[in-house]
PDB file of N, CA and C in Angstrom:
ATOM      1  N   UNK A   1      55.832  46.683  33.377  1.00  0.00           N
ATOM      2  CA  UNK A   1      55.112  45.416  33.409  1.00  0.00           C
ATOM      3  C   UNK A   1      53.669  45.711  33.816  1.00  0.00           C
ATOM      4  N   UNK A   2      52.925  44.978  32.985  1.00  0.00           N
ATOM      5  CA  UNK A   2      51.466  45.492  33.344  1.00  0.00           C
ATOM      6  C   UNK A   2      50.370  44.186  34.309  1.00  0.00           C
ATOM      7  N   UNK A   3      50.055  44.537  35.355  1.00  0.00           N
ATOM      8  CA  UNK A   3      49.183  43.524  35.949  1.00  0.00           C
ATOM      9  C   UNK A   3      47.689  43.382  35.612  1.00  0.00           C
ATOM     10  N   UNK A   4      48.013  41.609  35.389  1.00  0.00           N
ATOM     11  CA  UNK A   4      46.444  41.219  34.685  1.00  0.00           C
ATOM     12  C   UNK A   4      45.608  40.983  36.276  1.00  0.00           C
ATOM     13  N   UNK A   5      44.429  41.710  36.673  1.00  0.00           N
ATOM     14  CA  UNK A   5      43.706  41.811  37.898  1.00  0.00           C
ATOM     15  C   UNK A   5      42.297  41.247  37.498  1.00  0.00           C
ATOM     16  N   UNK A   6      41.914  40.850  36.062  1.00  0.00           N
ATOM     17  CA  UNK A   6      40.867  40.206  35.627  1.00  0.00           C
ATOM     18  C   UNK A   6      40.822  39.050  34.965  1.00  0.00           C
ATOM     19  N   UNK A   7      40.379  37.708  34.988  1.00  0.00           N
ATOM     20  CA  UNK A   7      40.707  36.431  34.286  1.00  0.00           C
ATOM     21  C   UNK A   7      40.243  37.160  32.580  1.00  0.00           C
ATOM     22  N   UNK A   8      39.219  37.991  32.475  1.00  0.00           N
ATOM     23  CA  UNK A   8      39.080  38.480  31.449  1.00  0.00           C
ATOM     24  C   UNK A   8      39.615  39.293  30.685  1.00  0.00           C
ATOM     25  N   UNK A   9      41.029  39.698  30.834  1.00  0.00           N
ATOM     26  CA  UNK A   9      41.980  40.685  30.611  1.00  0.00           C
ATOM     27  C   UNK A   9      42.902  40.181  29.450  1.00  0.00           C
ATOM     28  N   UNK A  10      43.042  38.758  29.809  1.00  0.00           N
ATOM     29  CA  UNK A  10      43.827  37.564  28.892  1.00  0.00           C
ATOM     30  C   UNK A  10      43.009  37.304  27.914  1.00  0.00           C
ATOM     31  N   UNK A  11      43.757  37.400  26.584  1.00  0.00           N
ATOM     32  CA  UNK A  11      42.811  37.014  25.300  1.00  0.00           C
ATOM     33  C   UNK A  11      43.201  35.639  24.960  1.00  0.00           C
ATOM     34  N   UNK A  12      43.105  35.227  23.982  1.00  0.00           N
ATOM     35  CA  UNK A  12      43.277  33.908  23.309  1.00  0.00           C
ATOM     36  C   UNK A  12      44.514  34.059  22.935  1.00  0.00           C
ATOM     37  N   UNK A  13      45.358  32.713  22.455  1.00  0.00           N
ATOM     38  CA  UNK A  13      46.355  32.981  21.623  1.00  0.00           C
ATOM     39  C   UNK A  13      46.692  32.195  20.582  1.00  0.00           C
ATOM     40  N   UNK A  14      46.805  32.637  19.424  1.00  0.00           N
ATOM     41  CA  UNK A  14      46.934  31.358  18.423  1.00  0.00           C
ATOM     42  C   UNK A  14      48.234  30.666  17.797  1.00  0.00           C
ATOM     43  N   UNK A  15      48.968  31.276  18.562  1.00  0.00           N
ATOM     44  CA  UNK A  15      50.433  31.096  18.078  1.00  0.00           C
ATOM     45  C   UNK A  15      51.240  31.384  19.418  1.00  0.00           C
ATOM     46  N   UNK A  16      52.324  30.338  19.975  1.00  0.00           N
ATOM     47  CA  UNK A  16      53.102  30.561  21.235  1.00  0.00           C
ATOM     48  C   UNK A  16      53.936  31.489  21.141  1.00  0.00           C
ATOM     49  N   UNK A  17      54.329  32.472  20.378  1.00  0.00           N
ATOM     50  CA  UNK A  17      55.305  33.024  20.209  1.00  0.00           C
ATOM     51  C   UNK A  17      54.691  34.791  20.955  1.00  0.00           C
ATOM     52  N   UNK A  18      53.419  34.472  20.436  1.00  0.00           N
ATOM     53  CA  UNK A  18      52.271  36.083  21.086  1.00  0.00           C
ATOM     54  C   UNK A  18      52.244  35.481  22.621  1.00  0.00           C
ATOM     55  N   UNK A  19      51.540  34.615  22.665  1.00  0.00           N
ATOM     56  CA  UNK A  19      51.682  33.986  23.913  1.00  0.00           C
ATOM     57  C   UNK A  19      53.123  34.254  24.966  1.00  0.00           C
ATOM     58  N   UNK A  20      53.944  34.034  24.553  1.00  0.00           N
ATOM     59  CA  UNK A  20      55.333  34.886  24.815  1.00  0.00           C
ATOM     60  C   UNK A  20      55.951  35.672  25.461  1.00  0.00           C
ATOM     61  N   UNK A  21      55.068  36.633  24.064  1.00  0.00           N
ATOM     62  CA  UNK A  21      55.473  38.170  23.930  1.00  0.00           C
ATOM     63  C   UNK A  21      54.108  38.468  25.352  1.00  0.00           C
ATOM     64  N   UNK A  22      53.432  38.197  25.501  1.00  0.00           N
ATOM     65  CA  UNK A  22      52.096  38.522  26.095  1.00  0.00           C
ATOM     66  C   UNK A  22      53.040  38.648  27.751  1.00  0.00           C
ATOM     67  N   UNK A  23      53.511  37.634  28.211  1.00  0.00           N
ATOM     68  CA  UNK A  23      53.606  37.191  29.481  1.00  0.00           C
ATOM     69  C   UNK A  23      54.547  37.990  29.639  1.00  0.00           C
ATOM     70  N   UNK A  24      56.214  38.004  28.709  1.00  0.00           N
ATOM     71  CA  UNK A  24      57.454  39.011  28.832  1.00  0.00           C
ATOM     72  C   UNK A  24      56.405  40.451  29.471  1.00  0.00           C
ATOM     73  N   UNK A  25      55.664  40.961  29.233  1.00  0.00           N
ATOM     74  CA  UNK A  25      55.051  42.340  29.156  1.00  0.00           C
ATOM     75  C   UNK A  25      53.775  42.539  30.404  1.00  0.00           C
ATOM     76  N   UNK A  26      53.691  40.999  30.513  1.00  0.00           N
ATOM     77  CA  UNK A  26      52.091  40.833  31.908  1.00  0.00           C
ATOM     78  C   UNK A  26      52.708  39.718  33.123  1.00  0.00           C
ATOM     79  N   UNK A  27      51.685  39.979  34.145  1.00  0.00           N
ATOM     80  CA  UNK A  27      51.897  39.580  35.045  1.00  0.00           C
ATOM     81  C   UNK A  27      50.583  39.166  35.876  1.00  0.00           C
ATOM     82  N   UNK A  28      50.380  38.258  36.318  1.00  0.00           N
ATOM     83  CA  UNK A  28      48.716  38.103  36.971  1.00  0.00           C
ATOM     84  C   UNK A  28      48.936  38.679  38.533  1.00  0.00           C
ATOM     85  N   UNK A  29      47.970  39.627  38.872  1.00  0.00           N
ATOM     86  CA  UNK A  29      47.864  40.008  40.400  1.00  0.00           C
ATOM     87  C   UNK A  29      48.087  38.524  41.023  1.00  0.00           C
ATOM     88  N   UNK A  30      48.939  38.482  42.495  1.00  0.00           N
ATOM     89  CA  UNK A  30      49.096  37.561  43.575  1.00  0.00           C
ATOM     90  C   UNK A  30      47.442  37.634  43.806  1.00  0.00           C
ATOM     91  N   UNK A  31      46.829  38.709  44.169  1.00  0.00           N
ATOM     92  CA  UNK A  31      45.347  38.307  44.684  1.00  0.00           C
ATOM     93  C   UNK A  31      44.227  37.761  43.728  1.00  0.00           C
ATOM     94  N   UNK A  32      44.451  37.670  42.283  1.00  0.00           N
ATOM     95  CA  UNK A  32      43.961  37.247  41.297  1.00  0.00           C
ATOM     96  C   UNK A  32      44.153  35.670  41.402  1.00  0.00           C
ATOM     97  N   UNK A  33      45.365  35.395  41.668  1.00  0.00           N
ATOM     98  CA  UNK A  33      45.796  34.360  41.478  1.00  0.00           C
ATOM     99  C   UNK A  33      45.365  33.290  43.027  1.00  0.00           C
ATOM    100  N   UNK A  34      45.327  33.658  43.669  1.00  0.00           N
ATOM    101  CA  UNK A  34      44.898  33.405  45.368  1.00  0.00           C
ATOM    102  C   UNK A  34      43.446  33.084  45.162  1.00  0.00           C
ATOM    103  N   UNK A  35      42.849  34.027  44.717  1.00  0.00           N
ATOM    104  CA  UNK A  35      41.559  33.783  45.142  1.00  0.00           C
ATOM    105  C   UNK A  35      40.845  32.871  44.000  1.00  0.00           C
ATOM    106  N   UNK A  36      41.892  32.630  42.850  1.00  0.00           N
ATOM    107  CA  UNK A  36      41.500  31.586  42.029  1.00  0.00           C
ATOM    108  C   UNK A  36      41.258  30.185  42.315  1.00  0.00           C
ATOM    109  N   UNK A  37      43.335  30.279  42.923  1.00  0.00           N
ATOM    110  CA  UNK A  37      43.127  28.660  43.196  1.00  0.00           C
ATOM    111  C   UNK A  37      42.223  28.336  44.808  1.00  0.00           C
ATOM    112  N   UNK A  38      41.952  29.666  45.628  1.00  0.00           N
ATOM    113  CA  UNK A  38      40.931  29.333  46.455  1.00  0.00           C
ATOM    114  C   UNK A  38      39.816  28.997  46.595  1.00  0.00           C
ATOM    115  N   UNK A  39      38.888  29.264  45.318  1.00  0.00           N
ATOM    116  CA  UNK A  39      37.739  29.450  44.881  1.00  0.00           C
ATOM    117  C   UNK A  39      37.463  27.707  43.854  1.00  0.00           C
ATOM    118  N   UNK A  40      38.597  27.576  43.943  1.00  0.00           N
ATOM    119  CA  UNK A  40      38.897  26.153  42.551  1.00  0.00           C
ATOM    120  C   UNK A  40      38.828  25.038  43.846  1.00  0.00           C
ATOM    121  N   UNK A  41      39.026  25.451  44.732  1.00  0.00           N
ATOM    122  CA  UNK A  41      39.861  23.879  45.455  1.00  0.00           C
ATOM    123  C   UNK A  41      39.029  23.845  47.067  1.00  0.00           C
ATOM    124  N   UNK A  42      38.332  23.457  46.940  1.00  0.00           N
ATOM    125  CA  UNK A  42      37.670  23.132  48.541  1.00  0.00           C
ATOM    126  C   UNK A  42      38.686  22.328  49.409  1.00  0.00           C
ATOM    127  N   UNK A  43      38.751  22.632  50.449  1.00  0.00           N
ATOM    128  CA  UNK A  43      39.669  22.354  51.397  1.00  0.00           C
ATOM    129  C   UNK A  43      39.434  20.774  51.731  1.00  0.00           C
ATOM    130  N   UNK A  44      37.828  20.594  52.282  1.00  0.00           N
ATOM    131  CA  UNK A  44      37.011  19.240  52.670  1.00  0.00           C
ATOM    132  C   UNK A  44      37.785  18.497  51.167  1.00  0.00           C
ATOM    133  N   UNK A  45      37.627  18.468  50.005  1.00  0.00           N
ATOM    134  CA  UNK A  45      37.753  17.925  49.186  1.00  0.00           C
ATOM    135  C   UNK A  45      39.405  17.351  48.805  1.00  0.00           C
ATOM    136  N   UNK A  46      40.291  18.191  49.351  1.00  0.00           N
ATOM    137  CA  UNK A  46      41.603  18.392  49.272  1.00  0.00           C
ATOM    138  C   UNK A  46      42.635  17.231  49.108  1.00  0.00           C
ATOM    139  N   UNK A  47      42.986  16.609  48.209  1.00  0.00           N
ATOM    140  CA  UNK A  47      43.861  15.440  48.315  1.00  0.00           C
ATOM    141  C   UNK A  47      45.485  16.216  48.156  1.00  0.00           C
ATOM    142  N   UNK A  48      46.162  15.263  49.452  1.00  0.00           N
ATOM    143  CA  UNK A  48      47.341  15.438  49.290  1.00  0.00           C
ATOM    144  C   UNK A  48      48.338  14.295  48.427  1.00  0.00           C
ATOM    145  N   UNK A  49      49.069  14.420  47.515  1.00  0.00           N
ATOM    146  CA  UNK A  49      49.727  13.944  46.973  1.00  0.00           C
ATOM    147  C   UNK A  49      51.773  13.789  46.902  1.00  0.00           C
ATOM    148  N   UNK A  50      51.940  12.870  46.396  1.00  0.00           N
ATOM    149  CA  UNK A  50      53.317  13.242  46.103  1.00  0.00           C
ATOM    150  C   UNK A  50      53.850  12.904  44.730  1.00  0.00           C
ATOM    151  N   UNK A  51      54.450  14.222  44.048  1.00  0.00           N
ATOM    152  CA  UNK A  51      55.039  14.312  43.258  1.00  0.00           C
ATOM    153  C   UNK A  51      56.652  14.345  43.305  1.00  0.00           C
ATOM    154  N   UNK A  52      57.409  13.093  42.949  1.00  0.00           N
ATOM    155  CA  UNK A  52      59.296  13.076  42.592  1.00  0.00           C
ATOM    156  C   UNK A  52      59.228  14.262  41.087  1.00  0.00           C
ATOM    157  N   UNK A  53      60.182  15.476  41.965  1.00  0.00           N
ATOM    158  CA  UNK A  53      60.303  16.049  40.755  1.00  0.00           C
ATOM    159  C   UNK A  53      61.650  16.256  40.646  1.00  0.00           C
ATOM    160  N   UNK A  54      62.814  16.376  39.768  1.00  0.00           N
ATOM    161  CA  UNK A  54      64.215  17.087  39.486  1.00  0.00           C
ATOM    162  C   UNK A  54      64.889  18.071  40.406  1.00  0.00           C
ATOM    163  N   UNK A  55      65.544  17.779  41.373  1.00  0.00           N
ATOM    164  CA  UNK A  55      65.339  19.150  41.936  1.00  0.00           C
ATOM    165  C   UNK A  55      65.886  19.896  41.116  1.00  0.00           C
ATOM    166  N   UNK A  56      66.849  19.951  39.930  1.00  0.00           N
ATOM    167  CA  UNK A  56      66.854  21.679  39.434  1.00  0.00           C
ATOM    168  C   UNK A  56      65.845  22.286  38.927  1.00  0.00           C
ATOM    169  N   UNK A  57      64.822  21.241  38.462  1.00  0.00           N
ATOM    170  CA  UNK A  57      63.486  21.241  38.207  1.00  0.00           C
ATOM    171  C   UNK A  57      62.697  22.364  39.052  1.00  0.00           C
ATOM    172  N   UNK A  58      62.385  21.849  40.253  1.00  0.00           N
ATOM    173  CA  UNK A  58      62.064  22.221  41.516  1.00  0.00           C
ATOM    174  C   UNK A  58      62.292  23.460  41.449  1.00  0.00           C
ATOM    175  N   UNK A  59      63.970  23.927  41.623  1.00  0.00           N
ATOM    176  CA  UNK A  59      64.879  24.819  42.245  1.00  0.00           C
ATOM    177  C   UNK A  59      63.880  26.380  41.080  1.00  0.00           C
ATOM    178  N   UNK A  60      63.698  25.665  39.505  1.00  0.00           N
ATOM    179  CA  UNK A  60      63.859  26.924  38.296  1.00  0.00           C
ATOM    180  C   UNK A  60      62.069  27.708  38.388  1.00  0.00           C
ATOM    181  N   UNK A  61      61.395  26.320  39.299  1.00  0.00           N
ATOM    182  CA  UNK A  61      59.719  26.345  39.621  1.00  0.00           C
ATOM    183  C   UNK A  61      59.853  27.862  40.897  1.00  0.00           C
ATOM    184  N   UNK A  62      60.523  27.244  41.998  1.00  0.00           N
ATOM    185  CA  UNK A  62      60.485  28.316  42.942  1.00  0.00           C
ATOM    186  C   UNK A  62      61.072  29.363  43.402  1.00  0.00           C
ATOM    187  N   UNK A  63      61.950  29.397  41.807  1.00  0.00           N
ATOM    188  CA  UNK A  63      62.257  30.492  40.806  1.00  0.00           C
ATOM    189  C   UNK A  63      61.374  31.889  40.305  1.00  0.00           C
ATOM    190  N   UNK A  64      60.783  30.657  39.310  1.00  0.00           N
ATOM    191  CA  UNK A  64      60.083  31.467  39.065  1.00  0.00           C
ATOM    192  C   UNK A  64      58.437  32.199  39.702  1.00  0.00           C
ATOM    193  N   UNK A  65      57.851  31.042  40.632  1.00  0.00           N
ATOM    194  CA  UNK A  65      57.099  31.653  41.440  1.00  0.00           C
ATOM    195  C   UNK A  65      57.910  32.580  42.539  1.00  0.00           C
ATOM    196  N   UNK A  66      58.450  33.061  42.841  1.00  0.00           N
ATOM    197  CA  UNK A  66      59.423  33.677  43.545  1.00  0.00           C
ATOM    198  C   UNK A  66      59.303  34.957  42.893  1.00  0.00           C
ATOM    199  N   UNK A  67      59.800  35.169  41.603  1.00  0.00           N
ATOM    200  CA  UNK A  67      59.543  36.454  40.773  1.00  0.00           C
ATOM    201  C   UNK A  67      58.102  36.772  40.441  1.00  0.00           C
ATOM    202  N   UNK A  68      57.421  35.983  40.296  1.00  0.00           N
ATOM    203  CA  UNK A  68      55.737  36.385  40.348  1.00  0.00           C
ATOM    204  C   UNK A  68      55.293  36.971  42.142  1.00  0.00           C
ATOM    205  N   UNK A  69      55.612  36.762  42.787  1.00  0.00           N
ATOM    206  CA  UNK A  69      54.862  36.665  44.319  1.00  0.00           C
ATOM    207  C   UNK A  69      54.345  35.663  44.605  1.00  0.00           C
ATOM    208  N   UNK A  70      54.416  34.384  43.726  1.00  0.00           N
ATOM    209  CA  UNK A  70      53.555  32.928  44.671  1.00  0.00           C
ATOM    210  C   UNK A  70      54.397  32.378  45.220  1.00  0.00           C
ATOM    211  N   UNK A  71      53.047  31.320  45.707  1.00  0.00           N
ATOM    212  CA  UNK A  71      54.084  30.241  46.424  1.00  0.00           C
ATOM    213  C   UNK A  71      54.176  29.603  45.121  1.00  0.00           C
ATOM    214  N   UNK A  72      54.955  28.303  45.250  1.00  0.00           N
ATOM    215  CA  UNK A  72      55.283  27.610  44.270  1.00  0.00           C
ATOM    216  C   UNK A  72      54.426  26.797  44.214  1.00  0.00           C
ATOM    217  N   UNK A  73      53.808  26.070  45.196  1.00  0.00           N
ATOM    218  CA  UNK A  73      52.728  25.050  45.084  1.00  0.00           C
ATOM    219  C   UNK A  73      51.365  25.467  44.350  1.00  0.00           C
ATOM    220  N   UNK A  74      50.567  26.704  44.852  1.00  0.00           N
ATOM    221  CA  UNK A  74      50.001  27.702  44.205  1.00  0.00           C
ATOM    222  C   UNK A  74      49.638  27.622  43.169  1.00  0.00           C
ATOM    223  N   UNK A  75      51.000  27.775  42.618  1.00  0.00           N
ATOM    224  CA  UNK A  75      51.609  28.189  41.511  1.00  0.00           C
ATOM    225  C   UNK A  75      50.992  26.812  40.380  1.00  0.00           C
ATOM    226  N   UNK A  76      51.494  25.345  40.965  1.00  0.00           N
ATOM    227  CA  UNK A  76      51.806  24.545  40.430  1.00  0.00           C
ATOM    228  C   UNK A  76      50.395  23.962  39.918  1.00  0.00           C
ATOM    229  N   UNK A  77      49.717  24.488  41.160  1.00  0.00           N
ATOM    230  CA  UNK A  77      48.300  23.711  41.390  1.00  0.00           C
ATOM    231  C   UNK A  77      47.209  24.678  39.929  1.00  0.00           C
ATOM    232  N   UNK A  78      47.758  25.644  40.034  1.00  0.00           N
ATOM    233  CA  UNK A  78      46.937  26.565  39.015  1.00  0.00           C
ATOM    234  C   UNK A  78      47.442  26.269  37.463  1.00  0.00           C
ATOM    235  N   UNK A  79      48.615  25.685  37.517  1.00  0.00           N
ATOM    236  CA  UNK A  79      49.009  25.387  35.670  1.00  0.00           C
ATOM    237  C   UNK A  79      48.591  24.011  35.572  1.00  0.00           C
ATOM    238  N   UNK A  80      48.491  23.546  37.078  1.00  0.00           N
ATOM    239  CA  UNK A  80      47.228  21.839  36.419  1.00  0.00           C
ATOM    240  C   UNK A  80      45.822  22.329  36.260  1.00  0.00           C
ATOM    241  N   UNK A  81      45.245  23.170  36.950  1.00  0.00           N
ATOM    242  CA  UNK A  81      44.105  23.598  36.541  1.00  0.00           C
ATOM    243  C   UNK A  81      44.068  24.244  34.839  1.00  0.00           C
ATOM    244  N   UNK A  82      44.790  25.061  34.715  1.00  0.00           N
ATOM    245  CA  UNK A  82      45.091  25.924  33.470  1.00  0.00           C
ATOM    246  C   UNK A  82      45.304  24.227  31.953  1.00  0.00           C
ATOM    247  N   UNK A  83      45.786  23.640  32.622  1.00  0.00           N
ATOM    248  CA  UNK A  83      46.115  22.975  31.419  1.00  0.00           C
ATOM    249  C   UNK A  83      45.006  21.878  31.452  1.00  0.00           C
ATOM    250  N   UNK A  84      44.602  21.231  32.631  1.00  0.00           N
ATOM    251  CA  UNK A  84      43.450  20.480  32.347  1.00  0.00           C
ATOM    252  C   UNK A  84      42.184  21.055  31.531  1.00  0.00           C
ATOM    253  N   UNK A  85      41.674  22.412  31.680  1.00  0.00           N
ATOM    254  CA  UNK A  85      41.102  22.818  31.263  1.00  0.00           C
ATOM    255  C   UNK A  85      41.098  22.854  29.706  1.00  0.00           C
ATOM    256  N   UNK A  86      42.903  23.133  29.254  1.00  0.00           N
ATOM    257  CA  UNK A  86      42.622  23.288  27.588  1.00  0.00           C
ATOM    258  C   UNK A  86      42.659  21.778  27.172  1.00  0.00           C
ATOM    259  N   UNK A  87      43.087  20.790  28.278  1.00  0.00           N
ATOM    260  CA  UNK A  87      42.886  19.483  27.308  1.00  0.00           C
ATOM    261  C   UNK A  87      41.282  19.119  27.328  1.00  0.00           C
ATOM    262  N   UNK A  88      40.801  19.599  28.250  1.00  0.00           N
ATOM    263  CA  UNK A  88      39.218  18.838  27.892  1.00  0.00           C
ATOM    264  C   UNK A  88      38.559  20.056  26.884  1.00  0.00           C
ATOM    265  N   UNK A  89      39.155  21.036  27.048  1.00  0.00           N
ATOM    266  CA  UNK A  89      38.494  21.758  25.950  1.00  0.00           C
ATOM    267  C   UNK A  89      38.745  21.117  24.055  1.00  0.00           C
ATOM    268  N   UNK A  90      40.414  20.732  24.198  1.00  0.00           N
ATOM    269  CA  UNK A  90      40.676  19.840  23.338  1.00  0.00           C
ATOM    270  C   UNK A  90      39.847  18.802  22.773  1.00  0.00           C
ATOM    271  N   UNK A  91      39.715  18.124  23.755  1.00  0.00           N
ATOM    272  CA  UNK A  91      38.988  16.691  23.472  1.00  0.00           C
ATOM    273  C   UNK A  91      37.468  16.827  23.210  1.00  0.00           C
ATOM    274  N   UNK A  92      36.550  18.512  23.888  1.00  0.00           N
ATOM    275  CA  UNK A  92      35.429  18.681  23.514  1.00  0.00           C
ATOM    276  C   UNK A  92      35.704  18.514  21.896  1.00  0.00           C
ATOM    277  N   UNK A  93      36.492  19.758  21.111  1.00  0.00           N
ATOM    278  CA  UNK A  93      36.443  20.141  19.745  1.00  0.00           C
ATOM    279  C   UNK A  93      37.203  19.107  18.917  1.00  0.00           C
ATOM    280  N   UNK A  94      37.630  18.170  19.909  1.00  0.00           N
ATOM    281  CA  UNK A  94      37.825  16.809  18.506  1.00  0.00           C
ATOM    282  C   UNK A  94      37.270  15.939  18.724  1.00  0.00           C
ATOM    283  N   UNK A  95      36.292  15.794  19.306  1.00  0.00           N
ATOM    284  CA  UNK A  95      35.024  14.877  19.593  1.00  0.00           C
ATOM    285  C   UNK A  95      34.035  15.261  18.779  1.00  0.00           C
ATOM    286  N   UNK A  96      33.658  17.072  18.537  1.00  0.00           N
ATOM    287  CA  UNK A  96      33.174  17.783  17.910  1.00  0.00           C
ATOM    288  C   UNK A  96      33.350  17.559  16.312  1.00  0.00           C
ATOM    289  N   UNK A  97      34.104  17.492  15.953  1.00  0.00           N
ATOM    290  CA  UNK A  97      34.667  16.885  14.348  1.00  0.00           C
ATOM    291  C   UNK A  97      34.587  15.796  13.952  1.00  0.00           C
ATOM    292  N   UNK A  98      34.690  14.704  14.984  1.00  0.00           N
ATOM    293  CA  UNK A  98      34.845  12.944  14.448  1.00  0.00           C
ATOM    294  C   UNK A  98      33.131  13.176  14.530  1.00  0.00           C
ATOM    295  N   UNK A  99      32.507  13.339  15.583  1.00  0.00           N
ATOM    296  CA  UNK A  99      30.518  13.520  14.866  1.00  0.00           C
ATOM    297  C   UNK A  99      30.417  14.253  13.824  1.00  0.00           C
ATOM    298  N   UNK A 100      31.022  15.461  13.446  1.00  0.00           N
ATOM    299  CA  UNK A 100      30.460  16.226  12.124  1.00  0.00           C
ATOM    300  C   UNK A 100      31.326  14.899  10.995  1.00  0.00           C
ATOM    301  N   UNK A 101      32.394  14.568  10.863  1.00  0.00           N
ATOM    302  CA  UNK A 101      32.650  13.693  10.308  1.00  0.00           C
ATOM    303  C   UNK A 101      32.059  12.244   9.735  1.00  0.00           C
ATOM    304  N   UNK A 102      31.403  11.728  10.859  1.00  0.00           N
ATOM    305  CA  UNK A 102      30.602  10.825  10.674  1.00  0.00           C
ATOM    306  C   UNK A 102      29.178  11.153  10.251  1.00  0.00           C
ATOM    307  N   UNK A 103      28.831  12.403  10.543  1.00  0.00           N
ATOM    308  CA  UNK A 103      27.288  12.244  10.258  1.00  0.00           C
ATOM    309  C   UNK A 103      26.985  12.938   9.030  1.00  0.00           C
TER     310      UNK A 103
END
């Protein structure tokens, strides 16, 4: 298993199935991953929330952060970052098209 120790190490993926195969084979450093969501999240700023989740739900989450080295929260807080990111990237490049469209 090979550890990803650079956000720049990860390429693109255009198909979930590479995407996949990518992760079966990688793994992100715990300190990669730490000093991400540390660097992302100011403490002063910090809202606590509550999320009702499944617990087998729960149980398969701190699972699998468990086999990585995170915590689970960590964990959880970095795939809302990870995914907010591709939806506004989303919504940049189809915002991007309805103007080339119109004009």
């Amino acid at each position: 298993m090979n550890t990803i120790t650079n956000w720049d190490e990860i390429p693109m993926f255009d198909r979930d199935e590479a995407e996949a195969e990518y992760w079966s084979e990688n793994r992100i450093d715990l300190r990669l991953m730490e000093s991400s969501v540390a660097n992302n999240s100011e403490l002063s700023d910090s809202v606590t929330i509550t999320v009702r989740i499944d617990p087998r739900m729960l149980a398969r989450i701190k699972r699998l952060a468990r086999s990585r080295y995170l915590n689970y929260q960590s964990m959880m807080k970095q795939w809302l970052s990870e995914r907010l990111e591709l939806e506004q990237r989303d919504q940049h490049r189809f915002s991007s098209r309805a103007d080339r469209s119109q004009g």
